[in-house]
Protein backbone atom coordinates (compact mmCIF):
# COMPACT_ATOMS: atom_id res chain seq x y z
CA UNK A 1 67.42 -3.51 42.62
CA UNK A 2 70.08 -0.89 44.03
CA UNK A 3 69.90 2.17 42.91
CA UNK A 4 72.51 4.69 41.80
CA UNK A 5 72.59 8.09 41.78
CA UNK A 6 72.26 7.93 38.09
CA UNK A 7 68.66 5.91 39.07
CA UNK A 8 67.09 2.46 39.81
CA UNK A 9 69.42 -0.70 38.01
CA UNK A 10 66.94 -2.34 35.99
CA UNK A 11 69.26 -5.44 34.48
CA UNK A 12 72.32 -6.61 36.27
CA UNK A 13 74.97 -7.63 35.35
CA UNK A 14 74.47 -11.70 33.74
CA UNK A 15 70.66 -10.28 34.02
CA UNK A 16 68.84 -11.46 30.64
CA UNK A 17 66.80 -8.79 28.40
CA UNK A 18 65.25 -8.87 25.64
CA UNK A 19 68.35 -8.89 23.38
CA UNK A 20 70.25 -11.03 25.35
CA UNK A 21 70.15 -14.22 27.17
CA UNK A 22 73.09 -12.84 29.57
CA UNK A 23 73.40 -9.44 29.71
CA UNK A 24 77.27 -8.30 29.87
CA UNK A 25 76.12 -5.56 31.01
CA UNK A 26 74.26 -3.12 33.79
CA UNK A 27 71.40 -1.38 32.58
CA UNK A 28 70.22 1.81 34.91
CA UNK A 29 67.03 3.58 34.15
CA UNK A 30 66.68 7.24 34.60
CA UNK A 31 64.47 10.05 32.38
CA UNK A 32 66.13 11.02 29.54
CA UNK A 33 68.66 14.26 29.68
CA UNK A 34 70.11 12.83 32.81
CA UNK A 35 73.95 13.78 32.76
CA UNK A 36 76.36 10.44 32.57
CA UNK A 37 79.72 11.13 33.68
CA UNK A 38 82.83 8.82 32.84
CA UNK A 39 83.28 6.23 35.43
CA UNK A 40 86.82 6.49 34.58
CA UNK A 41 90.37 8.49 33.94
CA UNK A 42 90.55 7.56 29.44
CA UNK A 43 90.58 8.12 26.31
CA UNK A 44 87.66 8.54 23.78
CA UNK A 45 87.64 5.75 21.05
CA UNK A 46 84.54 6.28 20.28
CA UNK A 47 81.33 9.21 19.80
CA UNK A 48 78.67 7.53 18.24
CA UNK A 49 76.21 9.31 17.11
CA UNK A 50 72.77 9.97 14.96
CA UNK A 51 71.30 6.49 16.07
CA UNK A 52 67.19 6.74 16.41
CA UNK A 53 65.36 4.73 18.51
CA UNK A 54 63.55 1.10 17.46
CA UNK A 55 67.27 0.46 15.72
CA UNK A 56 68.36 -2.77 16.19
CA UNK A 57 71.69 -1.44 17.85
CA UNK A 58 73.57 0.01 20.79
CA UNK A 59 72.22 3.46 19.44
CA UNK A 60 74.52 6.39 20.13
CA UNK A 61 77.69 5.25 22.19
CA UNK A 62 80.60 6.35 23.74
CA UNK A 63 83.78 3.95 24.28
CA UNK A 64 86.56 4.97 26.35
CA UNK A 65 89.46 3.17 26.98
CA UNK A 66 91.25 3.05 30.17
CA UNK A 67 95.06 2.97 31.20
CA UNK A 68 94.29 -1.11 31.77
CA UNK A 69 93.27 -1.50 28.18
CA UNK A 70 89.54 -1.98 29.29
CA UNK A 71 87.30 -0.19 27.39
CA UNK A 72 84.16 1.12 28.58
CA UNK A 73 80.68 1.14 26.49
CA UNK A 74 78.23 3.98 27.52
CA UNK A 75 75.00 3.05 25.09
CA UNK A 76 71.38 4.09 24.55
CA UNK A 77 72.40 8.04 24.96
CA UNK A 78 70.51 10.75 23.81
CA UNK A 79 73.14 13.32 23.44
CA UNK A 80 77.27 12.60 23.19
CA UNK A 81 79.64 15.32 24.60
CA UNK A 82 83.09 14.43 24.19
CA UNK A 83 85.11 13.64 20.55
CA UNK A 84 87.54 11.03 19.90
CA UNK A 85 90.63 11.27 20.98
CA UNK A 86 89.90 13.34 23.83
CA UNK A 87 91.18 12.60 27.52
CA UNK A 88 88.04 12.19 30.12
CA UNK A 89 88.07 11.19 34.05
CA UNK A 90 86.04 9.89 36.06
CA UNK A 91 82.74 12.16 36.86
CA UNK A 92 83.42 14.45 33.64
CA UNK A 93 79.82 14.33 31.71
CA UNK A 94 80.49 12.89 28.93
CA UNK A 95 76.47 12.29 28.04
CA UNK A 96 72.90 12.36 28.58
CA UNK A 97 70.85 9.22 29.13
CA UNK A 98 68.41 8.35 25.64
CA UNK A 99 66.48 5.76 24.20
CA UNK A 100 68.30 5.58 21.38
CA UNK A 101 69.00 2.16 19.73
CA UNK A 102 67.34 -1.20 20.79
CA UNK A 103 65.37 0.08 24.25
CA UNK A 104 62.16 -0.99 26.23
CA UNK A 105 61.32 -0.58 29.71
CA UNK A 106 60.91 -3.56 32.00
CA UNK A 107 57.70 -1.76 33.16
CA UNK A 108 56.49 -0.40 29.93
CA UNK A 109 57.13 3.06 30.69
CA UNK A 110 59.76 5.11 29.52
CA UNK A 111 62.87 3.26 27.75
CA UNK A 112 65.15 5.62 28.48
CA UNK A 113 68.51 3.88 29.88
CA UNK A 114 72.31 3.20 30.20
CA UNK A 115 73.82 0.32 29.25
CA UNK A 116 77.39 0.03 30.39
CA UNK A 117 79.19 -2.91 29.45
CA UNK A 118 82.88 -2.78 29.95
CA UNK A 119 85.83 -5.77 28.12
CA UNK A 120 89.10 -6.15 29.54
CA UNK A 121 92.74 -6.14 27.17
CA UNK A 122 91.68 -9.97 26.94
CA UNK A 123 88.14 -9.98 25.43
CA UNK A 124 86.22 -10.89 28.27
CA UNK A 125 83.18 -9.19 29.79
CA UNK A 126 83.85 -7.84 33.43
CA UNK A 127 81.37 -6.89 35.76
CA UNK A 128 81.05 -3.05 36.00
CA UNK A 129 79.74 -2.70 39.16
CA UNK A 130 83.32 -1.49 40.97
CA UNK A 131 83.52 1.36 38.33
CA UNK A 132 79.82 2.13 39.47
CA UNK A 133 80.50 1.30 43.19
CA UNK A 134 81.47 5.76 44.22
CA UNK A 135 78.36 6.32 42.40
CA UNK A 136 75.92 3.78 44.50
């Protein structure tokens, strides 16, 4: 698997997982704490927070939406650090990598990951690997 600076991809993009038959999504695995910056110039929809781990959700979340009316999903995170409403861009932490949610490690070691998952103005899934491409 490539491997970002924010660590190893574990589940590409149309990958399968345990929740999912095709993942929408690109999981990366890293410890948890590590910093996630926005992969793009938006606004906060979203700060989910107080999600545990074992839930059967996205745990704690942050959506942004960008100026194309895609909005970004940043999932599984330990800590948020931005509010809704707020302006980000891209490589502003926005927060750390977690376990929250519904996690497990393809290894059985630590579950701590991202999931990233980004839907265009339409409803469709896109592939996030161009927002993650000045971060490979």
């Amino acid at each position: 698997m490539k491997v970002t600076k924010l660590g190893p991809i574990t589940t590409p993009f149309g990958g399968q997982t345990t929740q999912e038959g095709f993942h929408p999504a690109v999981d990366i695995a890293n410890k948890k704490g590590t910093k996630i910056p926005s992969m793009t110039y938006g606004k906060v929809l979203a700060a989910i927070r107080g999600r545990k781990q074992g839930e059967n959700n996205f745990g704690n979340s942050v959506i942004i939406k960008d100026n194309q009316g895609n909005t970004h999903r940043y999932s599984h995170l330990d800590q948020v650090h931005v509010t809704p409403g707020q302006d980000v861009q891209p490589g502003q932490q926005i927060a750390t990598m977690g376990d929250s949610g519904a996690t497990y490690s393809p290894t059985g070691g630590d579950p701590s990951n991202l999931d990233y998952r980004i839907v265009n103005a339409y409803g469709k899934y896109i592939n996030p690997m161009k927002f993650l491409k000045p971060i490979l």
